[in-house]
C-alpha atoms as a PDB file:
ATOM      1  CA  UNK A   1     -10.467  -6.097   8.846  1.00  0.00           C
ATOM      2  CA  UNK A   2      -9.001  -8.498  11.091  1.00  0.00           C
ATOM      3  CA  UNK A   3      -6.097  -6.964  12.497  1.00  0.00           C
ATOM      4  CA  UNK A   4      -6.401  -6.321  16.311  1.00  0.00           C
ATOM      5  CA  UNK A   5      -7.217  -2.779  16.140  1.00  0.00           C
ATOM      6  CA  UNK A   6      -6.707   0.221  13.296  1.00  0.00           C
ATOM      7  CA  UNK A   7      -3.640   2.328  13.189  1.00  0.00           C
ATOM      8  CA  UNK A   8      -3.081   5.708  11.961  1.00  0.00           C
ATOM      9  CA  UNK A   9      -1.578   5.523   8.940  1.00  0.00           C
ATOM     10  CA  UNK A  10       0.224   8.713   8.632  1.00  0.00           C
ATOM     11  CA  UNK A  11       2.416   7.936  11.984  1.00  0.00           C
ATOM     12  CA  UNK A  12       2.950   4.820  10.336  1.00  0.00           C
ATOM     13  CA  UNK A  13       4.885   6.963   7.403  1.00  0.00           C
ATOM     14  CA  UNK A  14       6.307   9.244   8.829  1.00  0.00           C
ATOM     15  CA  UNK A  15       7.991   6.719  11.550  1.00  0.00           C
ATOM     16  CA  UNK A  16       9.602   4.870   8.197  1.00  0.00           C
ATOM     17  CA  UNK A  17      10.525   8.152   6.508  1.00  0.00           C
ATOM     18  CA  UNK A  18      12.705   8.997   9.845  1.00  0.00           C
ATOM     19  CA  UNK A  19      13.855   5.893  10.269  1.00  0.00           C
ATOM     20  CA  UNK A  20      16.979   6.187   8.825  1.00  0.00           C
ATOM     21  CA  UNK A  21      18.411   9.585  11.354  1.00  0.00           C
ATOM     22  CA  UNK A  22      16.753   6.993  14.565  1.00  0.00           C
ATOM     23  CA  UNK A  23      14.084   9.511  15.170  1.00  0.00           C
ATOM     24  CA  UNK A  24      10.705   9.268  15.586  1.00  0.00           C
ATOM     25  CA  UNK A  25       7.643  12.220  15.612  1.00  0.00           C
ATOM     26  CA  UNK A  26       6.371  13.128  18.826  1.00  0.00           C
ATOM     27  CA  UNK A  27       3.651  10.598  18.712  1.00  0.00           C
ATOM     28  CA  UNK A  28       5.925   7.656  18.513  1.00  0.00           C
ATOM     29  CA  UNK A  29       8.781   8.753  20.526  1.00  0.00           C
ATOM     30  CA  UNK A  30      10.019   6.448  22.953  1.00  0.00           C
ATOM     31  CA  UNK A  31       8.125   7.079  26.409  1.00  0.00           C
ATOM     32  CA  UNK A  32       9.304   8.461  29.198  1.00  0.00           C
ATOM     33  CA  UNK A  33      10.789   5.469  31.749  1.00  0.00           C
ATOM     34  CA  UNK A  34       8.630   5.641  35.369  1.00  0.00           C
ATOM     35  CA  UNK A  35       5.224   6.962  36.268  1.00  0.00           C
ATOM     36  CA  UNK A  36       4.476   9.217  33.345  1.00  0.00           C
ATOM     37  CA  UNK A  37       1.144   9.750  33.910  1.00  0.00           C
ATOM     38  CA  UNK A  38       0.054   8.892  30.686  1.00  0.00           C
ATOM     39  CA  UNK A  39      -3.237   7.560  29.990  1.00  0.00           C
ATOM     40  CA  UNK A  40      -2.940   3.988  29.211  1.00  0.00           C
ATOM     41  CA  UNK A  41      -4.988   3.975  25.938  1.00  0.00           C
ATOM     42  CA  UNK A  42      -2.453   7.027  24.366  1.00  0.00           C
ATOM     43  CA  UNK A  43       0.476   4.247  25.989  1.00  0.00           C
ATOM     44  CA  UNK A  44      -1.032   1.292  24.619  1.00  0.00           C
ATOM     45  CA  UNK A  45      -1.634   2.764  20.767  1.00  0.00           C
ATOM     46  CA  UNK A  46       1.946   4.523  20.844  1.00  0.00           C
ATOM     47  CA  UNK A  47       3.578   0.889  21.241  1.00  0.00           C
ATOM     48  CA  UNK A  48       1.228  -0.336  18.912  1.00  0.00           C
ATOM     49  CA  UNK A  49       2.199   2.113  15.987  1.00  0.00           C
ATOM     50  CA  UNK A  50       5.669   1.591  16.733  1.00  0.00           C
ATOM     51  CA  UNK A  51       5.614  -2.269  16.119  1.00  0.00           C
ATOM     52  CA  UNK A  52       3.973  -1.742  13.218  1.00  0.00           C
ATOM     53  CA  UNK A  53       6.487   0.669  11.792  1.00  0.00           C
ATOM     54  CA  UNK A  54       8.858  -1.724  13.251  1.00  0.00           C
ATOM     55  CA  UNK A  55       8.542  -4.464  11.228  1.00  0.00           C
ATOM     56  CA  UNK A  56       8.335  -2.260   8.099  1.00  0.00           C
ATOM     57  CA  UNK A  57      11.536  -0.637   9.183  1.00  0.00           C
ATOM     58  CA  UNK A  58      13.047  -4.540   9.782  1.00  0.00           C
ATOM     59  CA  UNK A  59      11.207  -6.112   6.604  1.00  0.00           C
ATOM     60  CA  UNK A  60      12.699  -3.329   4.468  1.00  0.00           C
ATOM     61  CA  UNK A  61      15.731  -4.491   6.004  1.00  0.00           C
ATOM     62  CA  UNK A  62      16.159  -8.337   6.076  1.00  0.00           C
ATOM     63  CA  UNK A  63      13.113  -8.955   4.026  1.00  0.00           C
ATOM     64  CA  UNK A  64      10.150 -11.176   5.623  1.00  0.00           C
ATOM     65  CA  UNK A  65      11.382 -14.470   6.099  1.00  0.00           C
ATOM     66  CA  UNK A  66      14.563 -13.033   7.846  1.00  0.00           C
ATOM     67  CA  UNK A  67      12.750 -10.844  10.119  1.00  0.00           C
ATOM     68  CA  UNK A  68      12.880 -11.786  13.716  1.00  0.00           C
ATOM     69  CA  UNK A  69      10.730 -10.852  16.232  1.00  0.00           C
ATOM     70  CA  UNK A  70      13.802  -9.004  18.308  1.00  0.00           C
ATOM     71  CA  UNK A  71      14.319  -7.175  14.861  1.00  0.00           C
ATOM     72  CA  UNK A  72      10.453  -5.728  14.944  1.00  0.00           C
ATOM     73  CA  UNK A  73      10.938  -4.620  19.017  1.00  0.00           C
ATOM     74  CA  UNK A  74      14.514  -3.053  18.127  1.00  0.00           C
ATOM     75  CA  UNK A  75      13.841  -1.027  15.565  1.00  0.00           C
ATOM     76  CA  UNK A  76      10.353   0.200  17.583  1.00  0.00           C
ATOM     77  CA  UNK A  77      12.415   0.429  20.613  1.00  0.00           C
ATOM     78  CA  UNK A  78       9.901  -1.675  23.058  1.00  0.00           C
ATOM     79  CA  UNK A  79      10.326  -4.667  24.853  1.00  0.00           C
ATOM     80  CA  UNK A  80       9.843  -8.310  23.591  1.00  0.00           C
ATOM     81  CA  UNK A  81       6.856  -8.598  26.512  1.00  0.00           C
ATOM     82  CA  UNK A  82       5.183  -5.210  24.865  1.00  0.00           C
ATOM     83  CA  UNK A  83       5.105  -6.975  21.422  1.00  0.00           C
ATOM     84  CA  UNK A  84       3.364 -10.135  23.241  1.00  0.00           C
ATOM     85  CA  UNK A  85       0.771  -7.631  24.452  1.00  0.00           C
ATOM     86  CA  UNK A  86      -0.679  -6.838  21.022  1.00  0.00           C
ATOM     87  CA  UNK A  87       0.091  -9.591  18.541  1.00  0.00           C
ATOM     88  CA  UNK A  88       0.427 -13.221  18.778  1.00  0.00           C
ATOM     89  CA  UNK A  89       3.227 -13.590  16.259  1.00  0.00           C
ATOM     90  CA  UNK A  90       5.240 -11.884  13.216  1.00  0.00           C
ATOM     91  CA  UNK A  91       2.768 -12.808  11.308  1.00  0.00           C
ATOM     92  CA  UNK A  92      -0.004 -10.812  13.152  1.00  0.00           C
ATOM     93  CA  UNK A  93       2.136  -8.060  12.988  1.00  0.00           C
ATOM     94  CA  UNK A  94       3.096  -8.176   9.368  1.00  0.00           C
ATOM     95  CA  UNK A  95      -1.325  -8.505   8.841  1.00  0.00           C
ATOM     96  CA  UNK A  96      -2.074  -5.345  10.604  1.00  0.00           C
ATOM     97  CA  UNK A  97       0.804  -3.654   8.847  1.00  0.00           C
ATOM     98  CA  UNK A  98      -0.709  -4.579   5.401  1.00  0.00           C
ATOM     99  CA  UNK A  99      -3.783  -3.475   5.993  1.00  0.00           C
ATOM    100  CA  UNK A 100      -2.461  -0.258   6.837  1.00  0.00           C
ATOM    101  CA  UNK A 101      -1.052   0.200   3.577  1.00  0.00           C
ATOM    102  CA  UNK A 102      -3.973  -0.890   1.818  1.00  0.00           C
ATOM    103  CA  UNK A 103      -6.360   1.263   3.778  1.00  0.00           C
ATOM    104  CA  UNK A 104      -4.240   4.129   3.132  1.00  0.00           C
ATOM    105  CA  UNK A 105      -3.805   3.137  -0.798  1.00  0.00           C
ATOM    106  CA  UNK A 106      -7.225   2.313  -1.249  1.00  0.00           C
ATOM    107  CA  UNK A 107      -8.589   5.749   0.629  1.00  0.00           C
ATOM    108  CA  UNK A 108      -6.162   8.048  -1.896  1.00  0.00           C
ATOM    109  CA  UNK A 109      -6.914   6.246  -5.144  1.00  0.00           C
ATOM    110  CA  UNK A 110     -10.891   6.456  -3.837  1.00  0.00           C
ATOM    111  CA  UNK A 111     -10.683  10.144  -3.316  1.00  0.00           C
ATOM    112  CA  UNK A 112      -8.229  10.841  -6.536  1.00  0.00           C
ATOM    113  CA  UNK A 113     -11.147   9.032  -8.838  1.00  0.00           C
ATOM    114  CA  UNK A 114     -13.988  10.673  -7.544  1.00  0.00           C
ATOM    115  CA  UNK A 115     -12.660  13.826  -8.412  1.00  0.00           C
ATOM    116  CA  UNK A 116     -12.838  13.283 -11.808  1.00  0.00           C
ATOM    117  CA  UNK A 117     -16.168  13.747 -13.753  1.00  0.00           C
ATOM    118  CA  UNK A 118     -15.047  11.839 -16.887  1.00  0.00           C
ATOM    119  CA  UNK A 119     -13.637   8.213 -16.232  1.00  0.00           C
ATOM    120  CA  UNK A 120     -10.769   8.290 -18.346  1.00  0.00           C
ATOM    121  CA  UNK A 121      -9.335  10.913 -16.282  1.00  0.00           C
ATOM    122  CA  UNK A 122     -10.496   9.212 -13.235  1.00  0.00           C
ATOM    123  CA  UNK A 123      -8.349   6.319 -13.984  1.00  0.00           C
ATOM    124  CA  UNK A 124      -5.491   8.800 -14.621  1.00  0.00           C
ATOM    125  CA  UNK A 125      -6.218  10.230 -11.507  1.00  0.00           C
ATOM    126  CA  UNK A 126      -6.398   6.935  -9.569  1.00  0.00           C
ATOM    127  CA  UNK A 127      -3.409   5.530 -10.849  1.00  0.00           C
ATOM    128  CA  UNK A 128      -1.263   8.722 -10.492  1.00  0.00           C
ATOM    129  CA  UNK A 129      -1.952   8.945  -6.406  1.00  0.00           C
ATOM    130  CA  UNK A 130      -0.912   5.349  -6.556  1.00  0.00           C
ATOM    131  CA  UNK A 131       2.370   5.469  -7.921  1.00  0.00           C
ATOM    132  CA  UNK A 132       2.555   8.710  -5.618  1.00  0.00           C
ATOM    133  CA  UNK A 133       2.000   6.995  -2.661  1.00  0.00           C
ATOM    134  CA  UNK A 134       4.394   4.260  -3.235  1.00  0.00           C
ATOM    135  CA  UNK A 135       6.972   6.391  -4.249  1.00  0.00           C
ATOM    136  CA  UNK A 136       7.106   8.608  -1.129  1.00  0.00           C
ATOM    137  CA  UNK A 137       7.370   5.011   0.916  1.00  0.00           C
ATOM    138  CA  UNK A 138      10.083   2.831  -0.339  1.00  0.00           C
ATOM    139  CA  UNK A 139       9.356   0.476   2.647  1.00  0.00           C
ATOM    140  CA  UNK A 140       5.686   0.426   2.538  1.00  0.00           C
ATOM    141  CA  UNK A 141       5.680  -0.192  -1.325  1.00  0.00           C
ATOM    142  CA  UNK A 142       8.222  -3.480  -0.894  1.00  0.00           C
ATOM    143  CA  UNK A 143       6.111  -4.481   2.472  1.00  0.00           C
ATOM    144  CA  UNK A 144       2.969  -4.534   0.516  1.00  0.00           C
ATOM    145  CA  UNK A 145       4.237  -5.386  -2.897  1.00  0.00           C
ATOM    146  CA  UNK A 146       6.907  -7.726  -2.676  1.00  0.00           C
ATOM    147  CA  UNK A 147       6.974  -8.678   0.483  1.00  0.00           C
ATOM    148  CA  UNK A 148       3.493 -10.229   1.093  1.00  0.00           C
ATOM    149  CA  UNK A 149       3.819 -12.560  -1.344  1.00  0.00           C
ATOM    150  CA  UNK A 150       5.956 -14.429   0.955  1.00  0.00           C
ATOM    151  CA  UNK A 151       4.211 -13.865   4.272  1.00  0.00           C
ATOM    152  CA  UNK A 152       1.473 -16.417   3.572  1.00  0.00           C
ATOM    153  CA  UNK A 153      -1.249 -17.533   3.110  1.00  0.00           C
ATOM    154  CA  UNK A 154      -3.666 -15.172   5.102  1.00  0.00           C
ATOM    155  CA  UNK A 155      -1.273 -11.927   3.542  1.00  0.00           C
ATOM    156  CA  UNK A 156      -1.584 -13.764   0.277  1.00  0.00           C
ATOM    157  CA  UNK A 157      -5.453 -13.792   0.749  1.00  0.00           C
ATOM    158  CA  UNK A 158      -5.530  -9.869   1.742  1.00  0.00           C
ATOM    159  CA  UNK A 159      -3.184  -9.184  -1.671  1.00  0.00           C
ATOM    160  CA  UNK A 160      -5.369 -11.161  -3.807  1.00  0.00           C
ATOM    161  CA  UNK A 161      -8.710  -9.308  -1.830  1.00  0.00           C
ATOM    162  CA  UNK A 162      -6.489  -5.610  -2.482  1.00  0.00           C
ATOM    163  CA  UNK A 163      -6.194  -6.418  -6.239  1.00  0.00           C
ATOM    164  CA  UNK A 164      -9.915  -7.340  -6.897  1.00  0.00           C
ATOM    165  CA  UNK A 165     -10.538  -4.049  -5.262  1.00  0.00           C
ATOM    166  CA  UNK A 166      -9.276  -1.837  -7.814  1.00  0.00           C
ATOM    167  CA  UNK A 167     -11.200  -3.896 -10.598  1.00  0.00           C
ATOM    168  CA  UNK A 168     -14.560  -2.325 -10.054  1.00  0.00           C
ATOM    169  CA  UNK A 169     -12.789   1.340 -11.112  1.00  0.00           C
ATOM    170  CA  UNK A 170     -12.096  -0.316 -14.313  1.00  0.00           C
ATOM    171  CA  UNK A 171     -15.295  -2.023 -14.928  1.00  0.00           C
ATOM    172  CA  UNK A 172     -17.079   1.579 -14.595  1.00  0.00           C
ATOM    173  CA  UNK A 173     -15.628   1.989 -18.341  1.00  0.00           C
ATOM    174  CA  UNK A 174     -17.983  -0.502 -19.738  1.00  0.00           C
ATOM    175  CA  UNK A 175     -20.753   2.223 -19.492  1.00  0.00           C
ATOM    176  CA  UNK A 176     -21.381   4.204 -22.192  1.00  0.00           C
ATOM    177  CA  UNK A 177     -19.286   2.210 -24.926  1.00  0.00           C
ATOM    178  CA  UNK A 178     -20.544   0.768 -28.123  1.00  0.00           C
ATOM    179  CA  UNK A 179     -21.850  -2.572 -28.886  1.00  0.00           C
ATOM    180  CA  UNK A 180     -18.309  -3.414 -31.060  1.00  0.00           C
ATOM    181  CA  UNK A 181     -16.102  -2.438 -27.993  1.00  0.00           C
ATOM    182  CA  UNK A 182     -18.143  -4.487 -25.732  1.00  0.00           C
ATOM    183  CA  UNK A 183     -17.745  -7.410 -27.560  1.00  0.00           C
ATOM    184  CA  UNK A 184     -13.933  -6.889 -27.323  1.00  0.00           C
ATOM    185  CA  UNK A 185     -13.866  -7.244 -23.897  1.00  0.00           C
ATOM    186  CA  UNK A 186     -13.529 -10.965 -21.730  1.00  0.00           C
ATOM    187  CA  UNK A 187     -15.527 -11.256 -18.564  1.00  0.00           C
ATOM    188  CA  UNK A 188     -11.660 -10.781 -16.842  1.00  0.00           C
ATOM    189  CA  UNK A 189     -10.799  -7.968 -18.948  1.00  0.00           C
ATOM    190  CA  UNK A 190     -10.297  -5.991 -15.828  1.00  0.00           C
ATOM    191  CA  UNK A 191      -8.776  -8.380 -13.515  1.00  0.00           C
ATOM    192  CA  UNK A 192      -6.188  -8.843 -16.179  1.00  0.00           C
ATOM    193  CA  UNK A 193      -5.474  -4.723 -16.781  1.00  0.00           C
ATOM    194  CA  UNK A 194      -4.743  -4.645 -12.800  1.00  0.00           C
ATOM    195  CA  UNK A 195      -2.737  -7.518 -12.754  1.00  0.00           C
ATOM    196  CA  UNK A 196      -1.011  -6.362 -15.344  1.00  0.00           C
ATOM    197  CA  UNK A 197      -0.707  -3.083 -14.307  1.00  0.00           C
ATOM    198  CA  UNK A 198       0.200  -4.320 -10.271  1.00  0.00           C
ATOM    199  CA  UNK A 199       2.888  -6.204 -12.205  1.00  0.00           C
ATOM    200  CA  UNK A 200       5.268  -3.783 -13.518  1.00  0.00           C
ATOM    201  CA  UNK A 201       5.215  -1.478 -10.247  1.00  0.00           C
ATOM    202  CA  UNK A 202       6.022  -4.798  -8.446  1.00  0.00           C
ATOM    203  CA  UNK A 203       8.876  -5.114 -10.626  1.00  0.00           C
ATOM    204  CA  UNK A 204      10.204  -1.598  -9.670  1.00  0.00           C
ATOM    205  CA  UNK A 205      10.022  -2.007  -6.327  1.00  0.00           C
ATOM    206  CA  UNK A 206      11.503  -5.771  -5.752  1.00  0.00           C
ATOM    207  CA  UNK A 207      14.352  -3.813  -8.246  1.00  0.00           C
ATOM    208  CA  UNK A 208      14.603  -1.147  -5.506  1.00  0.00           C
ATOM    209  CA  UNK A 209      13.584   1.579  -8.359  1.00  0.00           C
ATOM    210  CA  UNK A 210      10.662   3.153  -6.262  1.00  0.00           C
ATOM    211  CA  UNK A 211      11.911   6.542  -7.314  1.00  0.00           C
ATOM    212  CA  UNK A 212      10.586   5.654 -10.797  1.00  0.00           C
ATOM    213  CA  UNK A 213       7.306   4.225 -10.228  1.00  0.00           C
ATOM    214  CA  UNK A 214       5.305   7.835 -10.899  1.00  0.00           C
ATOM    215  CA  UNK A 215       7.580   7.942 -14.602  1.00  0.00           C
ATOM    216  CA  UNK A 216       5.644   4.769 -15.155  1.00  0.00           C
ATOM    217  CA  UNK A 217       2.289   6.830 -15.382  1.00  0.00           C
ATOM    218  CA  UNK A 218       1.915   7.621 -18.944  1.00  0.00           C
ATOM    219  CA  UNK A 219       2.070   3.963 -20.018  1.00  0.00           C
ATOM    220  CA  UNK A 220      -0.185   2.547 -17.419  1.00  0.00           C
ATOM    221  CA  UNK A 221      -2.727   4.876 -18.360  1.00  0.00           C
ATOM    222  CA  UNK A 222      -2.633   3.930 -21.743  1.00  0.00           C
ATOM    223  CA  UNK A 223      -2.550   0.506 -20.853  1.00  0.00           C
ATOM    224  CA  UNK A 224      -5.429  -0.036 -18.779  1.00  0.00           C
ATOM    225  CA  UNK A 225      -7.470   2.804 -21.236  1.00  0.00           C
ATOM    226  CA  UNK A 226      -6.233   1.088 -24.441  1.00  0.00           C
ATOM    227  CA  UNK A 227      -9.553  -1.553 -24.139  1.00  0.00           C
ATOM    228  CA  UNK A 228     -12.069   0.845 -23.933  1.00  0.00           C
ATOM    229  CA  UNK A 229     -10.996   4.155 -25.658  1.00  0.00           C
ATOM    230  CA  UNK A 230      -8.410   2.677 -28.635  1.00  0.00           C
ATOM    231  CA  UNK A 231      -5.086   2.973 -28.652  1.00  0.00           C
ATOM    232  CA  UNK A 232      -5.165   7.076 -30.097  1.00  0.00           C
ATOM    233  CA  UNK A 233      -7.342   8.177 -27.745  1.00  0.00           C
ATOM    234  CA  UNK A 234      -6.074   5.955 -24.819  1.00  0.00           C
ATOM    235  CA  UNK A 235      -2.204   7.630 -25.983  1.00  0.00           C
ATOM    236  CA  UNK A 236      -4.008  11.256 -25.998  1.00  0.00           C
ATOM    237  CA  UNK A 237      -5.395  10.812 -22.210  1.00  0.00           C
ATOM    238  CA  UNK A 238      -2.289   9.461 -21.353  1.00  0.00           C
ATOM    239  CA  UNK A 239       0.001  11.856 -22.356  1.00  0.00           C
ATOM    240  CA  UNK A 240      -2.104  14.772 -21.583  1.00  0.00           C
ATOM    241  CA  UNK A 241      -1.052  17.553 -18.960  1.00  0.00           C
END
């Protein structure tokens, strides 16, 4: 990555999910003012996290463009000169905070797949922890979904890098399948299932409808499976408890 340094993800969520009551968990609660005695690496990565759930907090708020830098150090509650300390500009920021998200995404859908034996279900699997994620953050869903594809071109090049990710979990269906299946699939087959697929949760979110990304399930499944297993047996996975 290119960021300046990682982030841990899971302060990162639960700073957004507490956003809204002006709290934040121990880890990324406003310092004490003075000598504190702190050592300057825990000081350094506590302002750190709390930019970056700053400008999600902000973002979800006045969208990219009308995010200011004085938004991002408000809602983390640090200075203007701490911000200056560890990024070079709102776009910096808004770069490390995307590839938060994506690490995150990318290491439940990994770990979701893999604990499938068949593929089919993998997919299922995959897809389900997905939607889950998103779901659970409203913010980080429209930050990485909506959002970056105004915060240009570098976020732009990290969304397009994110999608071509998850193509190689859909290309793992090719093994196995007949000769008459194979032929019914384009060399961008799986590009276009993702896309696709990325699509319609995009639309959910830029509607503000996060709550019903995981209903969408069922017909992404089938979707996506549809090339591969036919449309019965795609339905039957699909549908399947």
């Amino acid at each position: 990555m290119e960021s300046s340094r990682s982030v841990s993800s899971g302060a990162l969520n639960e700073s957004v999910k507490l956003s809204a009551e002006s709290e934040y968990p121990p880890e990324l609660s406003r310092l004490p003012p003075g000598r504190h005695g702190l050592p300057r690496e825990f000081v350094s990565r506590n302002q750190y996290e709390r930019l970056i759930a700053g400008l999600a907090e902000a973002v979800a708020e006045k969208g990219y463009a009308g995010t200011t830098i004085a938004d991002i150090t408000r809602h983390a509650a640090v200075s203007r000169r701490t911000f200056y300390e560890h990024f070079g500009s709102k776009d910096e920021c808004f770069v490390a905070a995307y590839e938060t998200v994506m690490t995150e995404l990318r290491q439940r859908v990994g770990e979701a797949f893999d604990q499938e034996e068949e593929w089919p279900q993998a997919i299922k699997a995959g897809i389900a922890a997905m939607l889950e994620y998103l779901a659970a953050e409203p913010h980080l869903a429209r930050l990485s979904m909506v959002e970056a594809l105004v915060a240009g071109p570098v976020v732009i090049e990290r969304y397009d890098a994110a999608i071509q990710n998850l193509v190689p979990y859909f290309q793992a269906g090719r093994e196995g399948r007949s000769a008459e299946v194979l032929a019914g699939l384009s060399p961008t087959t799986e590009e276009a299932l993702v896309g696709g697929m990325v699509s319609l949760i995009s639309r959910r979110v830029f509607a503000d409808r996060t709550e019903e990304l995981e209903s969408l399930l069922p017909d992404l499944v089938e979707f996506t499976l549809t090339p591969y297993l036919g449309s019965s047996e795609a339905a039957r996975v699909a549908r399947a408890d």
